[in-house]
C-alpha atoms as a PDB file:
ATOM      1  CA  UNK A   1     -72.604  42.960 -44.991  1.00  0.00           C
ATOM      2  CA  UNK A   2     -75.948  41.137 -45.925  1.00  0.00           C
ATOM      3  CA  UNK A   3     -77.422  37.851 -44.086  1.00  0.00           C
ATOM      4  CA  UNK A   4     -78.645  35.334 -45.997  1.00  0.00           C
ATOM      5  CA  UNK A   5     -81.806  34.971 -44.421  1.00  0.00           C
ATOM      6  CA  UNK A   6     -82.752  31.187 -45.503  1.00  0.00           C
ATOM      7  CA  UNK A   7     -79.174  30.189 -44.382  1.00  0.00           C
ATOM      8  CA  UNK A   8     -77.985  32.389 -41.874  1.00  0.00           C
ATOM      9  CA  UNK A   9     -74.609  32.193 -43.526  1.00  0.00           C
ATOM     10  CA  UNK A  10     -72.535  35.270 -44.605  1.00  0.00           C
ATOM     11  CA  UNK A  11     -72.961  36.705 -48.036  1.00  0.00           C
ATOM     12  CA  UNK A  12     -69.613  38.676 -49.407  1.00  0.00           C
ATOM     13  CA  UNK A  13     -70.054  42.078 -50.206  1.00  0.00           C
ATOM     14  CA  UNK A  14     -67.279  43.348 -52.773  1.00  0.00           C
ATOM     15  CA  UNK A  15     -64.927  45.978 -51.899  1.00  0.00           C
ATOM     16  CA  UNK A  16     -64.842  48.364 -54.991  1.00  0.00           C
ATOM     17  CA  UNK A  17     -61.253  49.649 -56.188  1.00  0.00           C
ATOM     18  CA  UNK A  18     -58.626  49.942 -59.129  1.00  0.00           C
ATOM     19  CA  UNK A  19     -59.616  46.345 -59.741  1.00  0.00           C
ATOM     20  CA  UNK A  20     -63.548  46.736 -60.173  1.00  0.00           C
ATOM     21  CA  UNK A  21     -66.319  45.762 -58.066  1.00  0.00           C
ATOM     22  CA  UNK A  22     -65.497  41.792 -58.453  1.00  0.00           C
ATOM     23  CA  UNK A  23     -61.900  42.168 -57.551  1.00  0.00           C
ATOM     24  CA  UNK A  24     -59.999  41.640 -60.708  1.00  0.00           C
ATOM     25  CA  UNK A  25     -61.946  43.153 -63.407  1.00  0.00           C
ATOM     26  CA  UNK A  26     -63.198  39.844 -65.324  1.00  0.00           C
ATOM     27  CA  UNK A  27     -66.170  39.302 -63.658  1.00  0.00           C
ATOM     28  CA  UNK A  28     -65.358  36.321 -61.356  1.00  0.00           C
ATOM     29  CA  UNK A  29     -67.323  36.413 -58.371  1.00  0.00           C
ATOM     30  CA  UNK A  30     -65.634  34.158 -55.705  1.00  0.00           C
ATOM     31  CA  UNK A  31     -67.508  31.535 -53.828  1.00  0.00           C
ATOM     32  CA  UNK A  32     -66.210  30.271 -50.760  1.00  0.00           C
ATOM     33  CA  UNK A  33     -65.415  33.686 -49.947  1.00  0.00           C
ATOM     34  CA  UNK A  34     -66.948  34.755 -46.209  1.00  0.00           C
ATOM     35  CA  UNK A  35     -67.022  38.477 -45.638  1.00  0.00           C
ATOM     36  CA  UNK A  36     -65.546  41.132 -47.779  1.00  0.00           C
ATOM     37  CA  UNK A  37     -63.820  40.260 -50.935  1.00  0.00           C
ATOM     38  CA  UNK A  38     -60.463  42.761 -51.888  1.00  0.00           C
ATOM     39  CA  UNK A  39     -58.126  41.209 -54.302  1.00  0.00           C
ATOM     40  CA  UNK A  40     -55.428  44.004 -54.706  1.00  0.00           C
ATOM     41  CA  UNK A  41     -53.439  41.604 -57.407  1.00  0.00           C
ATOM     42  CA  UNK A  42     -53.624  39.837 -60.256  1.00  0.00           C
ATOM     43  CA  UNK A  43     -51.484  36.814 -57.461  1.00  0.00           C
ATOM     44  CA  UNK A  44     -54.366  37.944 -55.059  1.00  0.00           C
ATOM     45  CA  UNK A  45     -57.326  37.079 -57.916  1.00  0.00           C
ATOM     46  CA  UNK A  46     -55.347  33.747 -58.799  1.00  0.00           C
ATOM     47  CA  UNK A  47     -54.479  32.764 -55.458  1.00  0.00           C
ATOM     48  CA  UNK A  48     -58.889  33.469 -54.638  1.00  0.00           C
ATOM     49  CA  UNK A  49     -59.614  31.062 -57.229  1.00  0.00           C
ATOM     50  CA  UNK A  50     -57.063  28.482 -56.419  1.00  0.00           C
ATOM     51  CA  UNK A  51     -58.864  28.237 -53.169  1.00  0.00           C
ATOM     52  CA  UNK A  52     -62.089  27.981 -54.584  1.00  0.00           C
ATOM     53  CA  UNK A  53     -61.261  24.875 -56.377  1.00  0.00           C
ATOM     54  CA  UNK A  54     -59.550  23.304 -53.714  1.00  0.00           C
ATOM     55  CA  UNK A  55     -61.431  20.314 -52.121  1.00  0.00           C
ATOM     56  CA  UNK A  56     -59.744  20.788 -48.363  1.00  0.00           C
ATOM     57  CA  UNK A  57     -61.059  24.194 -48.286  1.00  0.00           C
ATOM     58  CA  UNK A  58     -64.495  24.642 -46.736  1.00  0.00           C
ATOM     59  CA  UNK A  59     -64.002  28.745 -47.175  1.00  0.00           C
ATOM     60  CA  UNK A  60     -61.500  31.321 -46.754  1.00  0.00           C
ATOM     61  CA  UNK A  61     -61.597  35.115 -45.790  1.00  0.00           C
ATOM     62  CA  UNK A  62     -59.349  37.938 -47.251  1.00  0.00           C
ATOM     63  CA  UNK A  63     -57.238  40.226 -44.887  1.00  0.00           C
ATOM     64  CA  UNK A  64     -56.982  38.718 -41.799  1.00  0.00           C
ATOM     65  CA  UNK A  65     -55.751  39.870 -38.505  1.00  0.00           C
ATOM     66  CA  UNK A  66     -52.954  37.379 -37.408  1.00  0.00           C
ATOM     67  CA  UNK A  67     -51.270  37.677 -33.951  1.00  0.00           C
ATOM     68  CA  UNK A  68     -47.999  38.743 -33.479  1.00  0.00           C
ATOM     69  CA  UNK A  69     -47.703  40.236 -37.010  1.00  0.00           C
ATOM     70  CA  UNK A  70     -47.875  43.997 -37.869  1.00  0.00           C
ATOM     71  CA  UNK A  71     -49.277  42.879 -41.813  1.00  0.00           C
ATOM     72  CA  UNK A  72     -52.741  41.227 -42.228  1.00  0.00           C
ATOM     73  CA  UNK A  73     -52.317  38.208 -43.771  1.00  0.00           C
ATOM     74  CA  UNK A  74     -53.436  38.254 -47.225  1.00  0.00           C
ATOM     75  CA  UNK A  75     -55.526  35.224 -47.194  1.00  0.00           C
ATOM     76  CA  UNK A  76     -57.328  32.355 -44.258  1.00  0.00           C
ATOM     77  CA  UNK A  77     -58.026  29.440 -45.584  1.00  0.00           C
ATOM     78  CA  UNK A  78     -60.234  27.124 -43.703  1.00  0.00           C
ATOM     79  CA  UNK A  79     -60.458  23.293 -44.067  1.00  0.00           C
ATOM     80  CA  UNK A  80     -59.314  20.146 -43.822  1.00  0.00           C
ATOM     81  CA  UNK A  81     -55.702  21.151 -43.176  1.00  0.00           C
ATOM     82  CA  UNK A  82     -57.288  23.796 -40.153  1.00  0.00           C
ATOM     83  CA  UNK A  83     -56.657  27.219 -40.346  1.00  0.00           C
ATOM     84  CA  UNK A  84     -53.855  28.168 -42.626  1.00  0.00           C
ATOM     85  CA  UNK A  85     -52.854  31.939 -43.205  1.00  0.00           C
ATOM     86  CA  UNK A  86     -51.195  33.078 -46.973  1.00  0.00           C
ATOM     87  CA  UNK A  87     -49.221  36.256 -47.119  1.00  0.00           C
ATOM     88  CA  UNK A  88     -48.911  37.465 -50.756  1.00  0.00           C
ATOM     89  CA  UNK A  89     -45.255  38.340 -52.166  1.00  0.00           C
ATOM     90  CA  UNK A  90     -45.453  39.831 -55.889  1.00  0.00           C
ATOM     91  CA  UNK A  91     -42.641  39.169 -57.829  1.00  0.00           C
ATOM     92  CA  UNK A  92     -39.606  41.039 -56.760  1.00  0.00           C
ATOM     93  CA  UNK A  93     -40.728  42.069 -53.694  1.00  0.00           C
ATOM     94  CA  UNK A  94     -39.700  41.240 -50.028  1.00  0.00           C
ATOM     95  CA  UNK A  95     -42.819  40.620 -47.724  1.00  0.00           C
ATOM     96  CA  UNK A  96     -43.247  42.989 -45.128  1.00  0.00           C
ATOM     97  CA  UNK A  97     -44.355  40.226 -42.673  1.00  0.00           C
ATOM     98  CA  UNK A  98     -42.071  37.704 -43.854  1.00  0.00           C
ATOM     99  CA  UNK A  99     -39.632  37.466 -40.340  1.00  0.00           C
ATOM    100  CA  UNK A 100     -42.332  37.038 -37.469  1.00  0.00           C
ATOM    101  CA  UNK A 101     -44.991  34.034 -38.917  1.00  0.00           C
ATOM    102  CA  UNK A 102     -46.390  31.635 -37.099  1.00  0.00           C
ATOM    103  CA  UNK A 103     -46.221  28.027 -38.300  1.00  0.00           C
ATOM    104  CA  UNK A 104     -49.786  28.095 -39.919  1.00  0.00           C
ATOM    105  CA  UNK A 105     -48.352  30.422 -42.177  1.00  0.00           C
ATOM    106  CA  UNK A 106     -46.700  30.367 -45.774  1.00  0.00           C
ATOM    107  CA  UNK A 107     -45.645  32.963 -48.166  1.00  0.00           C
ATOM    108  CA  UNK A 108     -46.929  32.675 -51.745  1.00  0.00           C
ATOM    109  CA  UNK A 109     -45.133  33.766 -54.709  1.00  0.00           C
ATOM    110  CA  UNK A 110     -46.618  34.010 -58.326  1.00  0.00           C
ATOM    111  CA  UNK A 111     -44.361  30.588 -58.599  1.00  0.00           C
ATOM    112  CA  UNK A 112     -46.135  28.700 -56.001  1.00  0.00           C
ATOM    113  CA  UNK A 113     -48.981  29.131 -58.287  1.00  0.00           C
ATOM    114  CA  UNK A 114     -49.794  25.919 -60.625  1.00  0.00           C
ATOM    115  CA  UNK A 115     -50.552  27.181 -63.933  1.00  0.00           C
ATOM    116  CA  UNK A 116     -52.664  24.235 -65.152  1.00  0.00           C
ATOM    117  CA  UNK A 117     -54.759  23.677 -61.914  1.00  0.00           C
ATOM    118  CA  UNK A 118     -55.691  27.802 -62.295  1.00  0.00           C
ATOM    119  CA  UNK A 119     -56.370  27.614 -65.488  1.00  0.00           C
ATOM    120  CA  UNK A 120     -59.109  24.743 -65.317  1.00  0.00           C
ATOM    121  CA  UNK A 121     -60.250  26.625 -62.258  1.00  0.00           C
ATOM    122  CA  UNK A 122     -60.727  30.218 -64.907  1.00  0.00           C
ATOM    123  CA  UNK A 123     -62.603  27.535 -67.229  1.00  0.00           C
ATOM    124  CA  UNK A 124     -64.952  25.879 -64.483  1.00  0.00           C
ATOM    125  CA  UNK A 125     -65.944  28.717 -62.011  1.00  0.00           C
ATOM    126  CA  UNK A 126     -67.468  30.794 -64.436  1.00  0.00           C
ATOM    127  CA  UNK A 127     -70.429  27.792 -64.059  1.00  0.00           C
ATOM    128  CA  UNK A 128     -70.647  27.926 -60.140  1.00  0.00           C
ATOM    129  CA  UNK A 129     -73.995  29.220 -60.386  1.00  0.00           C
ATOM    130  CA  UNK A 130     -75.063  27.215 -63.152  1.00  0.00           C
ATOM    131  CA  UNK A 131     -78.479  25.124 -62.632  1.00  0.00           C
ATOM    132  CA  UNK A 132     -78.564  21.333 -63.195  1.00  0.00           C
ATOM    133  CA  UNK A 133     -81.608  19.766 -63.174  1.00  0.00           C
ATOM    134  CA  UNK A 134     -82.413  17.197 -60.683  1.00  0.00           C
ATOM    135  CA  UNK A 135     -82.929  14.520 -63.894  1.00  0.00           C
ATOM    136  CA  UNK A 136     -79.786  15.156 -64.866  1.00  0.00           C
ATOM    137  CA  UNK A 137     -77.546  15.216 -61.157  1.00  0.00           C
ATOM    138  CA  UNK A 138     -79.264  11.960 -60.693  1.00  0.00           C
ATOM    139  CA  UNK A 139     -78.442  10.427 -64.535  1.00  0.00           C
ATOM    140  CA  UNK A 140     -74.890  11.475 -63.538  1.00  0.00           C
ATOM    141  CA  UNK A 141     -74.924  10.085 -60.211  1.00  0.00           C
ATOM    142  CA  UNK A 142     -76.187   6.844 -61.419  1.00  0.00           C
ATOM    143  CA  UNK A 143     -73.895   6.267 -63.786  1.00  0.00           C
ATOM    144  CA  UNK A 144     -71.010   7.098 -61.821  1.00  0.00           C
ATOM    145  CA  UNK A 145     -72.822   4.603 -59.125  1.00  0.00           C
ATOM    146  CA  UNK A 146     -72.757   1.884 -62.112  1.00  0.00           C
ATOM    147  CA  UNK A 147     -69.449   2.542 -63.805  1.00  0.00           C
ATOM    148  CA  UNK A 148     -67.027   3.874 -61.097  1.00  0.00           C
ATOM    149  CA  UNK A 149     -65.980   7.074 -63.071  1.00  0.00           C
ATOM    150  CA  UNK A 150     -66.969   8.745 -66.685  1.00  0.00           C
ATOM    151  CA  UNK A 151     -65.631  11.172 -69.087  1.00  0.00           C
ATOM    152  CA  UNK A 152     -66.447  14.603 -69.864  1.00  0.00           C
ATOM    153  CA  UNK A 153     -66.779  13.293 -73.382  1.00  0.00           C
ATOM    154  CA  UNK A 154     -69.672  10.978 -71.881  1.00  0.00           C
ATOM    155  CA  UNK A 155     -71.512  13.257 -69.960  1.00  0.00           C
ATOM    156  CA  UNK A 156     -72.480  14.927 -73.660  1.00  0.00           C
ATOM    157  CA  UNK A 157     -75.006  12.003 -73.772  1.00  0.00           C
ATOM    158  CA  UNK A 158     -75.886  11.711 -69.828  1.00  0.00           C
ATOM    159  CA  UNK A 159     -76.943  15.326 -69.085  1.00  0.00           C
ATOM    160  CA  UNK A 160     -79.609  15.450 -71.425  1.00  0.00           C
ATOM    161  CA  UNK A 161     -81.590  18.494 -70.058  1.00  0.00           C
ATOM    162  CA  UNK A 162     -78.908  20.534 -70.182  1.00  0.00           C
ATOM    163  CA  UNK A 163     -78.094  23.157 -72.576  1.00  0.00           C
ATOM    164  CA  UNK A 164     -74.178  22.709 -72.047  1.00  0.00           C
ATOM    165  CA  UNK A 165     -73.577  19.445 -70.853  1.00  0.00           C
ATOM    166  CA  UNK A 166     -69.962  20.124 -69.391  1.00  0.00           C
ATOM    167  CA  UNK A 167     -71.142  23.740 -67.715  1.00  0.00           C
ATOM    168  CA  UNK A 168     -73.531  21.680 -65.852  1.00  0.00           C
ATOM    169  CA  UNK A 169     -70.885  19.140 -64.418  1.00  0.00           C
ATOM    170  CA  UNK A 170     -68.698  21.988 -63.713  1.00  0.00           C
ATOM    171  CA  UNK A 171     -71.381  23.370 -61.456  1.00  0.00           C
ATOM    172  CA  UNK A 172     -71.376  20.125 -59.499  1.00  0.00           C
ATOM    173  CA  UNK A 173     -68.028  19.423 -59.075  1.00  0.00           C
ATOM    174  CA  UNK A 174     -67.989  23.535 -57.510  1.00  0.00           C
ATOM    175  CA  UNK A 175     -70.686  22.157 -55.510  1.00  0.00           C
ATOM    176  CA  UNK A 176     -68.647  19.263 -54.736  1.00  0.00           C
ATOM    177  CA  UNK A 177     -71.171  17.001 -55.281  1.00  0.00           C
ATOM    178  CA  UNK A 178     -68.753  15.289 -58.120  1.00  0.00           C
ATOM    179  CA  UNK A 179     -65.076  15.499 -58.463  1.00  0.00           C
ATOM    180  CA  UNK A 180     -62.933  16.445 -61.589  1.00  0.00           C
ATOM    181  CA  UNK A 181     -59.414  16.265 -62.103  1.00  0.00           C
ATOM    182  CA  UNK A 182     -58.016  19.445 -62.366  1.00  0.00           C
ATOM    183  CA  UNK A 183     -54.503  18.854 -62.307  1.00  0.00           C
ATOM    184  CA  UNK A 184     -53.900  18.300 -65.676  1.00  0.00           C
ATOM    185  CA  UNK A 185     -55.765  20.270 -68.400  1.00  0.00           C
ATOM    186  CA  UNK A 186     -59.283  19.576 -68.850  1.00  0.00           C
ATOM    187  CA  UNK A 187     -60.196  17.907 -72.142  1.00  0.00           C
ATOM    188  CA  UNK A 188     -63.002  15.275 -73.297  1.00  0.00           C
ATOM    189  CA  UNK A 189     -60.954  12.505 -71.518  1.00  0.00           C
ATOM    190  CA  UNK A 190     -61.179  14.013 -67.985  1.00  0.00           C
ATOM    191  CA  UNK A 191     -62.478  11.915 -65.716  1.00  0.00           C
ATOM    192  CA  UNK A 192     -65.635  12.473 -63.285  1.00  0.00           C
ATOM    193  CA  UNK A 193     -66.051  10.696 -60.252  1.00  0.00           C
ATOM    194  CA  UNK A 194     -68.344  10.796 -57.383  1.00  0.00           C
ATOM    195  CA  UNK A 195     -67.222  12.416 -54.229  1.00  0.00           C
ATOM    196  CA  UNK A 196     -67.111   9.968 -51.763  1.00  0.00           C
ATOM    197  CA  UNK A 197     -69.751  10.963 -48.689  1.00  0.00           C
END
């Protein structure tokens, strides 16, 4: 594993396998991810970028040791809800683990995943890494200071440095510096707010 040297926080390394060397084999490249990335489903891939997107999550970490069970949990996710362990069940298949977890842990089936909220987060995280210029995070910011919240739609004539207007407020709502709605599907009416400090 590599240390960031200017942040002294953990870099992931990928883990290569049937899935490529960025887990699922479509090039997304997770981002709250601490330590070694391995995504051995499509669920596991889904279930990565779910917690990517998700505000109460600070970061998470893939197969984790959990005591009193003989199965690493799939998943820790780390936030505001504390430390909460996922165990993976495909479709049709009993989890090995499933009788002996302790209460900060929940099974997760390919239903428990919300269809809508995953797909925005396919459409936004491709941007995580996207650079907004500080003329443009600060138009945004003011405007969101003045009028509460915006639309995507309006950010076309706020981000005015920016090539792609919406890839750059994708990048700061991953860097939470602005929040999006991604519970319904995102469209030139979703609205932008600022994240409150």
């Amino acid at each position: 594993m590599f240390q960031d040297k200017f942040a002294g926080v953990s870099v992931p390394t990928f883990k290569r396998g049937s899935d490529g060397p960025r887990g699922d084999g479509t090039g997304y490249r997770p981002i709250r991810c601490r330590g070694e990335v391995t995504m051995a489903s499509g669920l596991a891939a889904d279930v990565a970028r779910l917690l990517d997107v998700d505000p109460e999550v600070d970061y998470w970490r893939c197969r984790v040791a959990v005591d009193g069970c003989t199965h690493p949990a799939d998943f820790s996710s780390h936030g505001d809800r504390g430390v909460e362990y996922l165990f993976l069940q495909p479709a049709g298949q009993p989890h090995p683990a499933s009788e002996n977890l302790p209460p900060a842990a929940r099974i997760v089936t390919p239903i428990d995943v919300d269809q809508v909220r995953l797909e925005n987060a396919k459409l936004i995280l491709p941007f995580a890494r996207w650079r907004v210029t500080i003329d443009d995070r600060i138009r945004l910011l003011a405007a969101l200071d003045e009028d509460g919240s915006v639309t995507l739609a309006d950010c076309l004539a706020i981000m005015r440095h920016a090539s792609r207007p919406v890839a750059a407020v994708a990048a700061l709502a991953l860097a939470r510096v602005v929040d999006l709605d991604l519970d319904t599907p995102l469209g030139s009416r979703t609205r932008v707010i600022r994240r409150a400090d």
